[in-house]
Protein backbone atom coordinates (compact mmCIF):
# COMPACT_ATOMS: atom_id res chain seq x y z
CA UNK A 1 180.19 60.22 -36.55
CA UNK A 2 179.88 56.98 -38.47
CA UNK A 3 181.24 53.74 -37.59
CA UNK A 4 179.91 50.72 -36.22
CA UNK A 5 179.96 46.87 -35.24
CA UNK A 6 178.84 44.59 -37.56
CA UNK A 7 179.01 41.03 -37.36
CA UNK A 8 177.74 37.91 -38.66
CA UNK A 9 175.94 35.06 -36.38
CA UNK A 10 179.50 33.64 -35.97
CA UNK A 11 180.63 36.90 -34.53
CA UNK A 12 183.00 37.42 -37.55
CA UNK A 13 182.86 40.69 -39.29
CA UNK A 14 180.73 40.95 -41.81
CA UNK A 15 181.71 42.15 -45.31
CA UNK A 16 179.61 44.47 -47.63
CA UNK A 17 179.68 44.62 -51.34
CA UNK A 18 180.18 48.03 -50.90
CA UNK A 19 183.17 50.06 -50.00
CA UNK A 20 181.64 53.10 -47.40
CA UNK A 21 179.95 49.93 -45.37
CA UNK A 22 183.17 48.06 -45.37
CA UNK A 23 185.17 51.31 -44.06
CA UNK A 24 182.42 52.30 -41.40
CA UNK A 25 182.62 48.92 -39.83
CA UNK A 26 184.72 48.84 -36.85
CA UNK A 27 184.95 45.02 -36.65
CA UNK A 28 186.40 45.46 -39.69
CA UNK A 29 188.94 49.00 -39.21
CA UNK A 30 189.80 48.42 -35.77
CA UNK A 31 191.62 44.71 -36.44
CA UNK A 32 193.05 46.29 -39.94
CA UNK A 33 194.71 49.43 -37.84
CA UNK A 34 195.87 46.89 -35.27
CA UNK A 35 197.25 44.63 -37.25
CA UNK A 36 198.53 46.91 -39.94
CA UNK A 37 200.92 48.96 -36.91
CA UNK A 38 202.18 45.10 -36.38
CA UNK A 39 203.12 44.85 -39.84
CA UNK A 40 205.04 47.97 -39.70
CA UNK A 41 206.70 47.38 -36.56
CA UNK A 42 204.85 49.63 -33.88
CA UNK A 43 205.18 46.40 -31.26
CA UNK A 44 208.35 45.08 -30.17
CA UNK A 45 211.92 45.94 -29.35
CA UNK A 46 212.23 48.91 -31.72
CA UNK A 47 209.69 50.71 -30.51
CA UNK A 48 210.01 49.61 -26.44
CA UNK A 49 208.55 53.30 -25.38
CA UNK A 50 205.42 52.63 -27.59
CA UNK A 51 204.35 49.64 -26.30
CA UNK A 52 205.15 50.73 -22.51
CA UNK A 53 203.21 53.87 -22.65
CA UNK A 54 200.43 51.74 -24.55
CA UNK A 55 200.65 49.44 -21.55
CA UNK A 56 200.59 51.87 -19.39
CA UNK A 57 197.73 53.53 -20.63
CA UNK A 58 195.46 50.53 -21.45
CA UNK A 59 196.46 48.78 -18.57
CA UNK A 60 197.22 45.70 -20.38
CA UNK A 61 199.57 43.00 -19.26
CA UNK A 62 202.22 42.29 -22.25
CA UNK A 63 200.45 39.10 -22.48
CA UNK A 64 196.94 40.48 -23.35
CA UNK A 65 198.78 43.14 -25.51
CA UNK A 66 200.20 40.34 -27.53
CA UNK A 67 196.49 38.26 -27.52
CA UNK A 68 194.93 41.15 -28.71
CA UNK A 69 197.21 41.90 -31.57
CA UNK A 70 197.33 38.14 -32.56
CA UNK A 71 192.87 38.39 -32.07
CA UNK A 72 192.68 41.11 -34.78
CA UNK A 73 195.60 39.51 -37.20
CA UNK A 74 193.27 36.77 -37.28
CA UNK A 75 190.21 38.67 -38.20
CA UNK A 76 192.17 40.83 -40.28
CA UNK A 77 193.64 37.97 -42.07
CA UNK A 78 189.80 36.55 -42.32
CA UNK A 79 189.04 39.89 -43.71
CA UNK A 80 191.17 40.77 -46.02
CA UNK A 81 190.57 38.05 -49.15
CA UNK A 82 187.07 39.12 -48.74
CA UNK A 83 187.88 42.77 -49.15
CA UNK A 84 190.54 42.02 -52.61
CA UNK A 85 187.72 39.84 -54.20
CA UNK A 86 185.79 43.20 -54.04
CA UNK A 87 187.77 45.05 -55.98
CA UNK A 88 188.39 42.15 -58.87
């Protein structure tokens, strides 16, 4: 199935020198998808039925929607420069 968690001590996710690692890792994927359906607009007016059947479903309060999504833009955005180094 692949996938997993891996973290450092801090909790953070924890970046391999190697690509397969880097895309098994959920800590890593699951803030990337998050925050990448942000960046293309999946969360907010435009797409109102979305994020209503996604509350709906999770049972998330808009407010813990929103934490969440801000949560993995910040690991994402922790992520991310480690990931472009890589491929320098």
């Amino acid at each position: 199935m692949g996938g997993n968690f891996v973290t450092d001590d801090l909790k953070r996710p924890r970046v391999s020198r190697f690509e397969r690692d880097n895309w098994e890792n959920d800590a890593i994927q699951f803030a990337r998808m998050i925050s990448e359906l942000k960046a293309v607009g999946y969360f907010g007016p435009e797409f109102g039925p979305f994020e209503n059947l996604l509350l709906h479903r999770t049972g998330f309060s808009q407010e813990k929607l929103d934490d969440l999504i801000e949560r993995a833009e910040r690991v994402w955005e922790f992520v991310k420069p480690q990931l472009e180094r890589l491929q320098e």
